[in-house]
C-alpha atoms as a PDB file:
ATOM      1  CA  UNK A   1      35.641-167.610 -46.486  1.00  0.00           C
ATOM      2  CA  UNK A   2      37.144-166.268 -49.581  1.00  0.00           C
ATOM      3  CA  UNK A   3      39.026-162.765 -49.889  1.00  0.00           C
ATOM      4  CA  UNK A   4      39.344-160.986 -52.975  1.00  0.00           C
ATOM      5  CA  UNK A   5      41.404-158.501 -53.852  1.00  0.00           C
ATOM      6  CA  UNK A   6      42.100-156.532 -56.475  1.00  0.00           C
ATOM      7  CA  UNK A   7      44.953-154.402 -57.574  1.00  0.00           C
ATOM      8  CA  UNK A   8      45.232-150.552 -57.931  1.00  0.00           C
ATOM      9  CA  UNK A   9      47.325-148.259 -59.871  1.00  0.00           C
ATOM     10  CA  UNK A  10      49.643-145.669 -57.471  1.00  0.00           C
ATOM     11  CA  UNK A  11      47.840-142.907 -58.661  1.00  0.00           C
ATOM     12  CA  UNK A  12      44.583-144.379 -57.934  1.00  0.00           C
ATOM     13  CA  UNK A  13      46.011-145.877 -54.601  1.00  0.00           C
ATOM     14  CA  UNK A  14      46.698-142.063 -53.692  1.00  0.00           C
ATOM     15  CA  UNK A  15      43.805-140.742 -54.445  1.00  0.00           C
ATOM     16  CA  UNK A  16      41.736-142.531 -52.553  1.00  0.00           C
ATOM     17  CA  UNK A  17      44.397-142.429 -49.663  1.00  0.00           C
ATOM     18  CA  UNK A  18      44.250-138.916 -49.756  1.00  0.00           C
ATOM     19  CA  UNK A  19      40.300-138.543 -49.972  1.00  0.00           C
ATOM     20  CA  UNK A  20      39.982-140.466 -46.781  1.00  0.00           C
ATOM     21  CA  UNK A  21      43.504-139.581 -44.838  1.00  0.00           C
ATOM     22  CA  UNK A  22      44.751-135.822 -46.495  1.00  0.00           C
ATOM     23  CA  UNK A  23      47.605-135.901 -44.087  1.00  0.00           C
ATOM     24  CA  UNK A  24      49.388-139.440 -45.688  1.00  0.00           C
ATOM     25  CA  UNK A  25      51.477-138.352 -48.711  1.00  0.00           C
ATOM     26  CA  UNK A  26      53.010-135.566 -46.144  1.00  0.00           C
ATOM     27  CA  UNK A  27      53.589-138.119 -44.106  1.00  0.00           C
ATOM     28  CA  UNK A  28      54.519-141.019 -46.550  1.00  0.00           C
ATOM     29  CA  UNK A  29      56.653-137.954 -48.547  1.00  0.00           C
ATOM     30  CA  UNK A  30      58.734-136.978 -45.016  1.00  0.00           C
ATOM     31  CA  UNK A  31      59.882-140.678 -44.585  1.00  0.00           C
ATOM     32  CA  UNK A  32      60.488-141.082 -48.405  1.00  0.00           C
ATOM     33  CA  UNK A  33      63.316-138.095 -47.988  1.00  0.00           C
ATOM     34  CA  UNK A  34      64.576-139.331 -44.787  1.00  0.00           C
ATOM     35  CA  UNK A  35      64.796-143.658 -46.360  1.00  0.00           C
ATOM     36  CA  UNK A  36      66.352-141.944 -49.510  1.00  0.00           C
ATOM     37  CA  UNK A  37      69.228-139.820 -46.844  1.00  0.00           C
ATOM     38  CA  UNK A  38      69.735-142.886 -44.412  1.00  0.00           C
ATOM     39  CA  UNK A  39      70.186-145.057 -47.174  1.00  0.00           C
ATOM     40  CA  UNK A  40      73.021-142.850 -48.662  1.00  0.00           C
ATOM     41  CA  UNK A  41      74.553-142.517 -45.436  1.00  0.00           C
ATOM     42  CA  UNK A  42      74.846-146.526 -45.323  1.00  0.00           C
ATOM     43  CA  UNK A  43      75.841-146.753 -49.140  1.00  0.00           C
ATOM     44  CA  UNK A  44      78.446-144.068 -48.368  1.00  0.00           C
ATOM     45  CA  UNK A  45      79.428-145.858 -44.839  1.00  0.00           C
ATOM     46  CA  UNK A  46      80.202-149.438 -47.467  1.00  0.00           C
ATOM     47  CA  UNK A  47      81.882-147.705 -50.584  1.00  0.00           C
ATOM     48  CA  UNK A  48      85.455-148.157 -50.914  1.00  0.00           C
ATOM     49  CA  UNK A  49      87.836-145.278 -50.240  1.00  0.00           C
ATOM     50  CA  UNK A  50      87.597-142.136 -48.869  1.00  0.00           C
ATOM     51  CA  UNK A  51      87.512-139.224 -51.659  1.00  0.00           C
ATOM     52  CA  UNK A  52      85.486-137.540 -53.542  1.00  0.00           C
ATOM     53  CA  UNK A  53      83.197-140.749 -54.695  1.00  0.00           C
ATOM     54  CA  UNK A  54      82.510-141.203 -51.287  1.00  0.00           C
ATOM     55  CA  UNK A  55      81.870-137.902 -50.056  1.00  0.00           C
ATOM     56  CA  UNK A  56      79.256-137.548 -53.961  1.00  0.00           C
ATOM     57  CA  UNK A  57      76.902-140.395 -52.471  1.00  0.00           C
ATOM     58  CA  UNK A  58      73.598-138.286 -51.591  1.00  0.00           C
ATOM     59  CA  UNK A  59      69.943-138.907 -50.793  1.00  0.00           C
ATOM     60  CA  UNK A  60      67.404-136.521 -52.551  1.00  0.00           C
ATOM     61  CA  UNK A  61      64.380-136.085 -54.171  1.00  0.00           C
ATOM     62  CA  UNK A  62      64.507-136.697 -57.721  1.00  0.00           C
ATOM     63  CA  UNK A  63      62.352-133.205 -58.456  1.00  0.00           C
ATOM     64  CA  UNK A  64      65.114-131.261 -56.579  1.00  0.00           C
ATOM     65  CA  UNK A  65      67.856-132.645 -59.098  1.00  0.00           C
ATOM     66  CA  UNK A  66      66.223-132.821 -62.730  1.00  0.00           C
ATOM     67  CA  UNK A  67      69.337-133.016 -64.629  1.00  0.00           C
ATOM     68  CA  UNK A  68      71.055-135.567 -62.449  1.00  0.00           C
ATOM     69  CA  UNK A  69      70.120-139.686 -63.048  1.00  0.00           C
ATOM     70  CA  UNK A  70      69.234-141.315 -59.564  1.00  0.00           C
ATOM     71  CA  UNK A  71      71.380-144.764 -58.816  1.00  0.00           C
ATOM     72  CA  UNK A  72      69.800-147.483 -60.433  1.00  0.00           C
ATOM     73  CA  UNK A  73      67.207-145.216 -62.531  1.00  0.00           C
ATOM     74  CA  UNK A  74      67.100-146.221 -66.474  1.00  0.00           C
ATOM     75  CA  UNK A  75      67.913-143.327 -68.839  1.00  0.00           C
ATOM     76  CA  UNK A  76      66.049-140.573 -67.017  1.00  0.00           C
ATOM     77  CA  UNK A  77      64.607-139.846 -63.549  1.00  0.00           C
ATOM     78  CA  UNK A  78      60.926-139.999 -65.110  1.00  0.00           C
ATOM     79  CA  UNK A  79      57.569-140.576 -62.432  1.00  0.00           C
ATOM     80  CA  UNK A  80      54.824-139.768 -61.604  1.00  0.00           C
ATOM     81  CA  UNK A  81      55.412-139.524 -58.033  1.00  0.00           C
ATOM     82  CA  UNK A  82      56.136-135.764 -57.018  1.00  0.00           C
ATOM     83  CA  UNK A  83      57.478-136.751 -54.008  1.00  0.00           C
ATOM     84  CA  UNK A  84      60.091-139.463 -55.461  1.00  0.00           C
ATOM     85  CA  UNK A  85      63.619-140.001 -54.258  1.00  0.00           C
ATOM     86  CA  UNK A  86      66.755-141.379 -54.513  1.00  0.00           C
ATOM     87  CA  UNK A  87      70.183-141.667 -54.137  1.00  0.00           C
ATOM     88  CA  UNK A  88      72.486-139.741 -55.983  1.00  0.00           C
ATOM     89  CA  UNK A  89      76.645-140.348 -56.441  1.00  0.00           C
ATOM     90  CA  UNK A  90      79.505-139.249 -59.036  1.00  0.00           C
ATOM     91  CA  UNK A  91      79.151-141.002 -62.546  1.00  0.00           C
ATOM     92  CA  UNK A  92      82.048-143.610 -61.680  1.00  0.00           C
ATOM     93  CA  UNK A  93      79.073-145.447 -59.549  1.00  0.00           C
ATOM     94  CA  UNK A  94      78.617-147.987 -62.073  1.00  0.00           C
ATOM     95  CA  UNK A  95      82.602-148.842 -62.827  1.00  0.00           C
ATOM     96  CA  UNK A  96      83.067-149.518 -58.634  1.00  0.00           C
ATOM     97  CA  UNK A  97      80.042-150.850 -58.290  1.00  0.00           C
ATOM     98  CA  UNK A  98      80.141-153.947 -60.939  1.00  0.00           C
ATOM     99  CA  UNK A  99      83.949-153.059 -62.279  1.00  0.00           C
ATOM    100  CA  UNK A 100      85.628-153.357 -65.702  1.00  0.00           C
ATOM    101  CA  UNK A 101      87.263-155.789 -67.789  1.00  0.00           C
ATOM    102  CA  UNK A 102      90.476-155.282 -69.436  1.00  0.00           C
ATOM    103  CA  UNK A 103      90.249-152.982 -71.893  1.00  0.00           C
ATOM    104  CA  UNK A 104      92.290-150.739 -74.244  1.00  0.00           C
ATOM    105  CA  UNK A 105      92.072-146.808 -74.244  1.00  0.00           C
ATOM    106  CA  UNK A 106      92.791-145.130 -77.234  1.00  0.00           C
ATOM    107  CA  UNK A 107      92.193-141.640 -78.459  1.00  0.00           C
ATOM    108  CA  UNK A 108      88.817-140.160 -79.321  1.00  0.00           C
ATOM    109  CA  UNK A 109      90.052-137.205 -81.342  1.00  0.00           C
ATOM    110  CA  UNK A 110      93.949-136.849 -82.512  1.00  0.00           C
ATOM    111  CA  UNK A 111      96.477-138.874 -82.378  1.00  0.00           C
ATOM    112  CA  UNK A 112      97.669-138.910 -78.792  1.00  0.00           C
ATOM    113  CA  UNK A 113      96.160-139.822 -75.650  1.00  0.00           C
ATOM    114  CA  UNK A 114      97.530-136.860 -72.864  1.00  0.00           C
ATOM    115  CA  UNK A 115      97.643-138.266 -69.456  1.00  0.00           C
ATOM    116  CA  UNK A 116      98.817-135.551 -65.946  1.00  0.00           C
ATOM    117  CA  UNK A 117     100.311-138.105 -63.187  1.00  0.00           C
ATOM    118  CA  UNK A 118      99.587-136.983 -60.208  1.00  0.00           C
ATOM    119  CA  UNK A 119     102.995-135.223 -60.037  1.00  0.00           C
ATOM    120  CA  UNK A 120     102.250-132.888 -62.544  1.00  0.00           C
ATOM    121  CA  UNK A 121     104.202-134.608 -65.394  1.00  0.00           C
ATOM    122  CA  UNK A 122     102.693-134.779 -68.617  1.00  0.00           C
ATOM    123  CA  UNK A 123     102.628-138.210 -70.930  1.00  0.00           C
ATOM    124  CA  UNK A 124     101.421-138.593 -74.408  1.00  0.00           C
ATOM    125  CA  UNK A 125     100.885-142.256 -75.685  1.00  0.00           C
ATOM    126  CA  UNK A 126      99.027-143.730 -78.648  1.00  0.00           C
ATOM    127  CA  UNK A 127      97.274-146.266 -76.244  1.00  0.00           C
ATOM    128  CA  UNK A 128      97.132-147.325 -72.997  1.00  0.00           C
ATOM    129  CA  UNK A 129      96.380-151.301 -71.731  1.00  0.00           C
ATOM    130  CA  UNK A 130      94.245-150.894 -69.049  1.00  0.00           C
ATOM    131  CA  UNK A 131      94.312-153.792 -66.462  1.00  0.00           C
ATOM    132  CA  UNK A 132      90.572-153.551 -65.616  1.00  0.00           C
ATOM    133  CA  UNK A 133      89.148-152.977 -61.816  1.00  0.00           C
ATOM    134  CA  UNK A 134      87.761-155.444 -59.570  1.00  0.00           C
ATOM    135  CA  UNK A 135      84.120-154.933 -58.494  1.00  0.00           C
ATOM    136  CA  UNK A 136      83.358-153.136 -55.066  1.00  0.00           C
ATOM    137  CA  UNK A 137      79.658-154.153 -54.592  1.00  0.00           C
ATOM    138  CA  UNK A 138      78.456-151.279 -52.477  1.00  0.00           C
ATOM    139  CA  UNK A 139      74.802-149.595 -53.320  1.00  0.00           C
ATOM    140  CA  UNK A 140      72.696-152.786 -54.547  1.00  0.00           C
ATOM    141  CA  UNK A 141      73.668-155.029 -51.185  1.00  0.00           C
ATOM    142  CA  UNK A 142      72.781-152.123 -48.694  1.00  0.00           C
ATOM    143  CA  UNK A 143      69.914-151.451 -50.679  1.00  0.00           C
ATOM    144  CA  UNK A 144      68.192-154.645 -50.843  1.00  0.00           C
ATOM    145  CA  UNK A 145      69.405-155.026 -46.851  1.00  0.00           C
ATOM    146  CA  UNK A 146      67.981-151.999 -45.796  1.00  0.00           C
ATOM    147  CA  UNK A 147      64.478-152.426 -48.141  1.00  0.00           C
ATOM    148  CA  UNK A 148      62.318-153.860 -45.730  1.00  0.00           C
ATOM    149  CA  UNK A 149      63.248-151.481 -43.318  1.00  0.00           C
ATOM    150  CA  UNK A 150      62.411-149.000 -45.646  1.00  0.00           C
ATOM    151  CA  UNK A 151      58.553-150.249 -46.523  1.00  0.00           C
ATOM    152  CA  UNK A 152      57.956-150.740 -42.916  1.00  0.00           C
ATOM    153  CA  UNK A 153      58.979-147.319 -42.149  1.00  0.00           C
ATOM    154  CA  UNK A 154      56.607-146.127 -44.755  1.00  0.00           C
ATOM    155  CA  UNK A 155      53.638-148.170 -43.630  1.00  0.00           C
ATOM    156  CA  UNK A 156      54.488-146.775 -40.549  1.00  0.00           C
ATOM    157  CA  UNK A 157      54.302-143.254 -41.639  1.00  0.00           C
ATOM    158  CA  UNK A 158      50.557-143.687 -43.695  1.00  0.00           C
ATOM    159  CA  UNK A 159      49.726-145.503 -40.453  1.00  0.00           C
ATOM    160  CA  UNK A 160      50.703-142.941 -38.486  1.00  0.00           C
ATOM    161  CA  UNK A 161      48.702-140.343 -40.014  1.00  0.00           C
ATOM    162  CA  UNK A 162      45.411-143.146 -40.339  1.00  0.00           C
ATOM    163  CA  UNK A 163      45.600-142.898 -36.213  1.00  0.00           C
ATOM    164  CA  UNK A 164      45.512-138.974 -36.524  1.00  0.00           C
ATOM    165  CA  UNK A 165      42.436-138.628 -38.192  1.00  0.00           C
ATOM    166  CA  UNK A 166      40.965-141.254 -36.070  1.00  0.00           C
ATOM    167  CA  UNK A 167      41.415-139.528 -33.554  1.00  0.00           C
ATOM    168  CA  UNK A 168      40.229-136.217 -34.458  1.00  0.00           C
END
């Protein structure tokens, strides 16, 4: 016997979910918010340190946080999901997550680079020779761990809603 199958968009896919099952993207939407929070509480659980990175690393929906870009996103949160999420963190993300090389910092405007140590004293410099940071590979290991769990949990939820009108 041969199958054949053929490949819809996700707006199509929805639509014809939601004809037959209305109760799926509620359900498919709940589990998307609570993949997108566990998932930050595991990235946050790996990341190195304890300060205000850590404590930045958030699961959301990507409606609820238009100016802010979601981990991993290109240049802007755009889909056509409404119910789309992600994790969220503090802009130095990228820097732990695949670090630096050695690199020289000098001035954007003026001629001085002003630098506050962290006992208050003040230090101006033309340049500074920065030694570059080793990686801390954090987000893209727990994500791609956790994925499957993730799709099973949301077949699980469209399932789950499948059995309710069944069994109306």
């Amino acid at each position: 016997m041969k199958v054949k199958s053929k490949m819809l968009g996700r707006e199509k896919l929805m639509r014809l979910l939601n004809g037959a099952v209305p109760e799926a993207e509620k359900e498919l939407a709940k589990e998307q918010l609570d993949a997108a929070k566990s998932l930050a509480g595991k990235i946050r659980n790996r990341a190195p340190g304890s300060g205000r990175y850590r404590g930045s690393i958030e699961g959301d929906k990507l409606a609820n946080r238009p100016k802010e870009r979601a981990l991993g996103r290109g240049l802007k949160n755009e889909t056509k999901d409404p119910n789309a999420t992600g994790v969220f963190a503090d802009w130095r993300w990228r820097f732990i997550e695949f670090g630096t090389r050695q690199h020289v910092i000098e001035p954007k405007t003026g001629e001085y680079l002003v630098i506050r140590g962290a006992d208050g004293r003040v230090t101006y410099t033309k340049q500074v020779d920065h030694p570059g940071a080793t990686k801390h590979p954090h987000i893209f290991p727990t994500y791609r761990q956790e994925r499957p769990k993730i799709r099973r949990k949301m077949a699980a939820a469209v399932r789950k809603a499948i059995k309710k009108v069944k069994s109306k």
